[in-house]
C-alpha atoms as a PDB file:
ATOM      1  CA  UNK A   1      -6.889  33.086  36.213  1.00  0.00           C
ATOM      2  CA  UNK A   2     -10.474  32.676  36.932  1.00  0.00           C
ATOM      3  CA  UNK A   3     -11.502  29.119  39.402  1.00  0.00           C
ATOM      4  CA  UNK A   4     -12.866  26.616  37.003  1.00  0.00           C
ATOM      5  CA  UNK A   5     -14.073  24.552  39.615  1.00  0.00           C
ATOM      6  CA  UNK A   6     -16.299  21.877  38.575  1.00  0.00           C
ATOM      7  CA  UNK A   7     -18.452  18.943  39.806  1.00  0.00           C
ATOM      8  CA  UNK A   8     -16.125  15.878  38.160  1.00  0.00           C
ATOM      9  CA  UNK A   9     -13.918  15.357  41.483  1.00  0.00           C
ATOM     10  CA  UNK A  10     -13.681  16.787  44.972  1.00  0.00           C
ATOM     11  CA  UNK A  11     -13.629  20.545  44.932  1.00  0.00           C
ATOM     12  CA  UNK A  12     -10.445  20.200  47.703  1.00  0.00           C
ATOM     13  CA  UNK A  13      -8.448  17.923  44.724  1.00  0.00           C
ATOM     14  CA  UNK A  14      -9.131  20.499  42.002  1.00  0.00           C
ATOM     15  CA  UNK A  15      -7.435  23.377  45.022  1.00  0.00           C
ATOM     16  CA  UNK A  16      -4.799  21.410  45.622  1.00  0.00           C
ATOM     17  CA  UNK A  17      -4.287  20.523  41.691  1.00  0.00           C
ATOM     18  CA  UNK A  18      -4.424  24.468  40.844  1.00  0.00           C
ATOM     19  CA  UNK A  19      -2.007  25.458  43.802  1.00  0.00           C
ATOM     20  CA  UNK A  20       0.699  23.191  42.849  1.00  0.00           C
ATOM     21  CA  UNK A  21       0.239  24.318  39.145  1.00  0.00           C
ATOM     22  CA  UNK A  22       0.569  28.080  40.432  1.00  0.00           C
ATOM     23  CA  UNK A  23       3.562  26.652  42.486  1.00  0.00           C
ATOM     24  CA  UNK A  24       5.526  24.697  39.696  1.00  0.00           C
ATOM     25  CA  UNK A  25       4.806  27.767  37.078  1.00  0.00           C
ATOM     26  CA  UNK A  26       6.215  30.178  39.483  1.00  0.00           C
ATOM     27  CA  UNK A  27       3.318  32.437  40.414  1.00  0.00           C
ATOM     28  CA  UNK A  28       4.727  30.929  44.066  1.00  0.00           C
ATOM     29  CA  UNK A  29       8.330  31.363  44.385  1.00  0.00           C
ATOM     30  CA  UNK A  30       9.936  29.459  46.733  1.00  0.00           C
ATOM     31  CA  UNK A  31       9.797  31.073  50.626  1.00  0.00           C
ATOM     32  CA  UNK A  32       6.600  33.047  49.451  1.00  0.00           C
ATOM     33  CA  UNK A  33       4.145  33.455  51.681  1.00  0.00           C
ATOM     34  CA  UNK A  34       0.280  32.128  50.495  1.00  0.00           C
ATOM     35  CA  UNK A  35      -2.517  34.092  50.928  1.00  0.00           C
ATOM     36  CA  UNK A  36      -4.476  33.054  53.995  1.00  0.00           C
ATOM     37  CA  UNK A  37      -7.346  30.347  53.820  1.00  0.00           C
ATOM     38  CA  UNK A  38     -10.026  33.115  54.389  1.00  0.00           C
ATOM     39  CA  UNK A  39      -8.805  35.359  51.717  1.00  0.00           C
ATOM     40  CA  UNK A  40      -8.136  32.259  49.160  1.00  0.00           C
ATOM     41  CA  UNK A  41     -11.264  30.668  49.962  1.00  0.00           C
ATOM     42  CA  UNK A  42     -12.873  34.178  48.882  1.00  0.00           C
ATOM     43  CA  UNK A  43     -10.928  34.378  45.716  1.00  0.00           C
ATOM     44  CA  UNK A  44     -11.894  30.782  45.054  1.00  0.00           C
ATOM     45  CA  UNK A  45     -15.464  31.526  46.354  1.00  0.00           C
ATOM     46  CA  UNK A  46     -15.882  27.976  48.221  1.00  0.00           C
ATOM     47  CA  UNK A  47     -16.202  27.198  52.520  1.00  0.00           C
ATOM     48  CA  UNK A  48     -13.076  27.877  53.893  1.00  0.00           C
ATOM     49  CA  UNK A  49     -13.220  24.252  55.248  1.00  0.00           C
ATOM     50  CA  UNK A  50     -12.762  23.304  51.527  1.00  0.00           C
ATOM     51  CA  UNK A  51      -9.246  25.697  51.340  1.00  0.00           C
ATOM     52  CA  UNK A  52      -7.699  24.270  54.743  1.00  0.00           C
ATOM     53  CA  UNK A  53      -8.254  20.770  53.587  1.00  0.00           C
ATOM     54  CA  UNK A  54      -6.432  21.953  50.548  1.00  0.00           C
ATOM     55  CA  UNK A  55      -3.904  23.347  52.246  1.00  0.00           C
ATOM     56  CA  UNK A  56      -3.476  20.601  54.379  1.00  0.00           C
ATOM     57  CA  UNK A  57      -2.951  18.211  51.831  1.00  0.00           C
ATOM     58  CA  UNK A  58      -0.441  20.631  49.879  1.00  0.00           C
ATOM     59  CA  UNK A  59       1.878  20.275  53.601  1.00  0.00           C
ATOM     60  CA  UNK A  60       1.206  16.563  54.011  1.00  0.00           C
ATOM     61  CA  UNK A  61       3.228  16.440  50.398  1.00  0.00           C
ATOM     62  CA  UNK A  62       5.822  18.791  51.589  1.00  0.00           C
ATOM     63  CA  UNK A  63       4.967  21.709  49.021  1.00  0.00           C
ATOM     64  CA  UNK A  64       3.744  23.988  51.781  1.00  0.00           C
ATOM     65  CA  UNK A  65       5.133  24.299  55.019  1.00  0.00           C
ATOM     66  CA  UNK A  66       3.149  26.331  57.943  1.00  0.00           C
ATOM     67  CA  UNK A  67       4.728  28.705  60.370  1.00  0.00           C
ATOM     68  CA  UNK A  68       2.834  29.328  63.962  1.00  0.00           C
ATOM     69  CA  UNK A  69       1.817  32.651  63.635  1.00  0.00           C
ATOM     70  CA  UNK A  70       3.250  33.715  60.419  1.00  0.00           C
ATOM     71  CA  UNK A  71       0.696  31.764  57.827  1.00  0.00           C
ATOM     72  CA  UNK A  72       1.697  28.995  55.031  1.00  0.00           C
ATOM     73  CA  UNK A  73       4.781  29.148  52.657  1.00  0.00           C
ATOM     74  CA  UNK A  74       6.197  27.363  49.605  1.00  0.00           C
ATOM     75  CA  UNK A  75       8.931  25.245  50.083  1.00  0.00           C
ATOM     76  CA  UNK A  76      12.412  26.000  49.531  1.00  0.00           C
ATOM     77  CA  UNK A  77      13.086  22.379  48.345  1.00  0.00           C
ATOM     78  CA  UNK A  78      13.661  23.145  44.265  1.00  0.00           C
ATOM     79  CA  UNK A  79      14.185  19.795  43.689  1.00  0.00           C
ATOM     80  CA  UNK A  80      10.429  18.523  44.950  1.00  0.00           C
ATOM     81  CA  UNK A  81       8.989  21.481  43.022  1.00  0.00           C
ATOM     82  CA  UNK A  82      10.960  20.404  40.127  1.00  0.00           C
ATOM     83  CA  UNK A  83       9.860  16.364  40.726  1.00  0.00           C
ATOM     84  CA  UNK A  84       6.116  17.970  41.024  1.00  0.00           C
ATOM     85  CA  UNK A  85       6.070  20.013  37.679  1.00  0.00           C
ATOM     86  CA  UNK A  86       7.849  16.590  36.109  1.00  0.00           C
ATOM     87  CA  UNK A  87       4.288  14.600  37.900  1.00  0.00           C
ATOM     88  CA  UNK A  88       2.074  17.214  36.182  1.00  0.00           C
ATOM     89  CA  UNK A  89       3.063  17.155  32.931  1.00  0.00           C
ATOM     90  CA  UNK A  90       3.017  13.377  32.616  1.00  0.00           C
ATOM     91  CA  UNK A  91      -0.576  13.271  33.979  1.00  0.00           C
ATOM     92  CA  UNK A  92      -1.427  16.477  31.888  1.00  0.00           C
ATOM     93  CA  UNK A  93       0.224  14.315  28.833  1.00  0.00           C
ATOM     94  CA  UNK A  94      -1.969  11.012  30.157  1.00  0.00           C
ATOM     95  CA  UNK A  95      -4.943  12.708  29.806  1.00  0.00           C
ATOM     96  CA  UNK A  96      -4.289  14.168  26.374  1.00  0.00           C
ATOM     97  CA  UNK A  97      -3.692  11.208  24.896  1.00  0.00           C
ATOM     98  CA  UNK A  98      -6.387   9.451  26.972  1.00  0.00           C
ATOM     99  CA  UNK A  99      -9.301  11.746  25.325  1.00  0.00           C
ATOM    100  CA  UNK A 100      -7.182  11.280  21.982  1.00  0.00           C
ATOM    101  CA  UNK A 101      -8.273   7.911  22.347  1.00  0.00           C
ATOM    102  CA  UNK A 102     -11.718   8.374  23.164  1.00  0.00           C
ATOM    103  CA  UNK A 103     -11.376  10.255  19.723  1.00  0.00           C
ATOM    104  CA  UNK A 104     -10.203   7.326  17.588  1.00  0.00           C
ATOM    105  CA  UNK A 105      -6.746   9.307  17.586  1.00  0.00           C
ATOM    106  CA  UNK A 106      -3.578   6.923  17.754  1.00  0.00           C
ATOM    107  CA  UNK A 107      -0.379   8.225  19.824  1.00  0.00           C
ATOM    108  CA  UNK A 108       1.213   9.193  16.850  1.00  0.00           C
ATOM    109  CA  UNK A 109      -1.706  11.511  15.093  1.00  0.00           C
ATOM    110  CA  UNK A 110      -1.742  12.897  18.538  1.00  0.00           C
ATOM    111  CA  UNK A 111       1.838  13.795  18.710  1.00  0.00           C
ATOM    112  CA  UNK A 112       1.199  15.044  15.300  1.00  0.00           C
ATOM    113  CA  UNK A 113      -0.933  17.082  15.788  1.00  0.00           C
ATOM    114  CA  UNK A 114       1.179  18.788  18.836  1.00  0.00           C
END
């Protein structure tokens, strides 16, 4: 999936927001090994700065652990993955019905229209 990166928050955030998604979908098992900051900040096509930031953040949360030499991993800890996806969708579900109500859209057309 292409980077959709856009101007409307930090460009770090919107990493760090698109990581755990590929995390808590399972593009990232748990154990797997990420691709390095160089070859992510490539893909991504921002400073590398920007993708260790990112990365930092994702281990200060506990979703990606580092190993010395070895590069950065997803965490074996199901349950946090599990607690993350359950964070995502209720924000993903805040928004919806936030910009339903920009619309004029009441909670129930919106769940409606689901």
């Amino acid at each position: 999936m292409p980077w959709n990166l856009d101007s409307d928050k930090p460009i770090f955030i919107q990493i760090v927001e698109r990581i755990e998604s590929d995390i808590v979908s399972g593009k990232y098992a748990p154990g797997d090994k990420l691709p390095t900051v160089r070859d992510l900040a490539v893909e991504a096509a921002v400073n590398p700065n920007t993708m260790q930031k990112a990365y930092g953040e994702l281990e200060k949360i506990g979703l990606v652990y580092s190993q010395r030499t070895s590069g950065r991993f997803v965490t074996d800890d199901k349950s946090l993955i599990e607690k993350t996806r359950k964070e995502l969708a209720k924000r993903s579900a805040a928004e919806f019905l936030a910009k339903m109500k920009e619309l004029g859209i009441s909670k129930e057309e919106a769940v409606k229209l689901l």
